[in-house]
Protein backbone atom coordinates (compact mmCIF):
# COMPACT_ATOMS: atom_id res chain seq x y z
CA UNK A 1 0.00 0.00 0.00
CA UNK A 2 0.89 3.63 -1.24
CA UNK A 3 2.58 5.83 1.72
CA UNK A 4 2.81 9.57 1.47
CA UNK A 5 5.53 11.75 3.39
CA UNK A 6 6.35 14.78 2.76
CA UNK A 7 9.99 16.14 1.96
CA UNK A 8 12.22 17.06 4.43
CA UNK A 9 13.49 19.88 2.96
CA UNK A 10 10.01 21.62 2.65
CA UNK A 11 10.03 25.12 4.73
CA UNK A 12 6.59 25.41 6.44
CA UNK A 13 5.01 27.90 8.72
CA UNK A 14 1.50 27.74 10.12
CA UNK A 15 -0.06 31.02 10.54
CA UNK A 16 -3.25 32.20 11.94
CA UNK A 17 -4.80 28.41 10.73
CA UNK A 18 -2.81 28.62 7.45
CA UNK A 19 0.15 26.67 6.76
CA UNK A 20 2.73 28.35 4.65
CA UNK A 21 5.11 25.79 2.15
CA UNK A 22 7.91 26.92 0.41
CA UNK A 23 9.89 24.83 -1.87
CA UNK A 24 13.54 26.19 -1.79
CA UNK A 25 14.07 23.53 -5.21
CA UNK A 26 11.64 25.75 -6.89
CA UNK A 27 11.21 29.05 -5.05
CA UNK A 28 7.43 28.15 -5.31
CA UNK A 29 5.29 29.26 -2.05
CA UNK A 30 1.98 27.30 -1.53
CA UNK A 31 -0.61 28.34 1.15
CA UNK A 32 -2.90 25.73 3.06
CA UNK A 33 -5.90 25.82 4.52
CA UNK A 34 -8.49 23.76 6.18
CA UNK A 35 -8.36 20.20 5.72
CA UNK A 36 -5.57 20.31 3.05
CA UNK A 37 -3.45 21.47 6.13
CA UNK A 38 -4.21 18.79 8.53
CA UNK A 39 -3.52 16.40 5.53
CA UNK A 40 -0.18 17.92 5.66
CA UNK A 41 0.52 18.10 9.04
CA UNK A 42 -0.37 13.81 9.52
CA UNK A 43 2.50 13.68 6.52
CA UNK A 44 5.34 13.89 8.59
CA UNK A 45 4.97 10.38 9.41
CA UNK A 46 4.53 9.17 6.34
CA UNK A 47 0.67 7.53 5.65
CA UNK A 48 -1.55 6.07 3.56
CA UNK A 49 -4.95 7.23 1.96
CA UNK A 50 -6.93 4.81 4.44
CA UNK A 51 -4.73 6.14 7.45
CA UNK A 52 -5.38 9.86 6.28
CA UNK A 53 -9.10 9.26 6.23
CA UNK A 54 -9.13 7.35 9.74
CA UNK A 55 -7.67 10.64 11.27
CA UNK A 56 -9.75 13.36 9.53
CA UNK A 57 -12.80 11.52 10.06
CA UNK A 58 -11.68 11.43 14.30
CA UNK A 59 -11.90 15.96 13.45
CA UNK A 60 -14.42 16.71 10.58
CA UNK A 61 -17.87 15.70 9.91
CA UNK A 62 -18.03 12.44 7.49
CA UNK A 63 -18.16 12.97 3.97
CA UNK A 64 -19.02 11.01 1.06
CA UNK A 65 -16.48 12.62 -0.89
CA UNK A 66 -13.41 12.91 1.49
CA UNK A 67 -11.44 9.70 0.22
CA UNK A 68 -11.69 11.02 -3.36
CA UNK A 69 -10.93 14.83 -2.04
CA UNK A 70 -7.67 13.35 0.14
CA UNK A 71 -6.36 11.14 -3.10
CA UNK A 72 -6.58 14.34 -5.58
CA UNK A 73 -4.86 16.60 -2.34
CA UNK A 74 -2.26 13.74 -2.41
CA UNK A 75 -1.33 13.05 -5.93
CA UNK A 76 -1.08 17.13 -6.16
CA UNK A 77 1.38 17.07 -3.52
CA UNK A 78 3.56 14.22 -5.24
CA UNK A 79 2.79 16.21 -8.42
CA UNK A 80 4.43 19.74 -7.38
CA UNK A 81 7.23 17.40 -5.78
CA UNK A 82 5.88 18.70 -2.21
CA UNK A 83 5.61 14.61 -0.85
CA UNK A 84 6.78 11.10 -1.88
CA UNK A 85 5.39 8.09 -2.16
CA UNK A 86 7.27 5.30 -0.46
C-alpha cells in the first residue's frame, strides 16, 4: 500500500490556521488551509490514503467525498514534488 511523506526539505510555517510551504528547489510558495493542512501536518509520518481518512474523520464531519478529495490533495502534492510516495 501507497505511503505519502512529505519532503524534508520543505520550509513550512502555520499562521493564523494557514500553513505556509515553500519549496527552496523551486522558489514556489503554496498556502494551506483547512483540511488540506491537517492532511499535511499527519504527513510527517509518512501515511496512507486509508490512514489519512481514519484521522480526519476522528476531526471533521463524514463525507461522502473525502477519500476522493484526500487522493486528488495527495497526488497534487507528489505532483508539485511537495511529498513522496514510499
Amino acid at each position: 500500500m501507497k505511503r505519502f511523506r512529505k519532503r524534508s526539505d520543505i520550509l513550512e510555517r502555520d499562521e493564523h490556521g494557514v500553513m505556509v510551504l515553500y519549496d527552496p528547489a523551486t522558489g514556489i510558495p503554496y498556502s494551506l488551509e483547512g483540511s488540506a493542512r491537517e492532511i499535511w501536518k499527519l504527513l510527517e509520518r509518512g501515511m496512507t490514503v486509508e490512514e489519512v481518512l481514519e484521522k480526519l474523520e476522528e476531526r471533521f464531519e463524514k463525507d461522502p467525498s473525502m477519500r476522493r478529495d484526500i487522493e486528488e490533495f495527495l497526488a497534487d502534492c507528489v505532483k508539485e514534488g511537495l511529498a513522496d510516495v514510499f
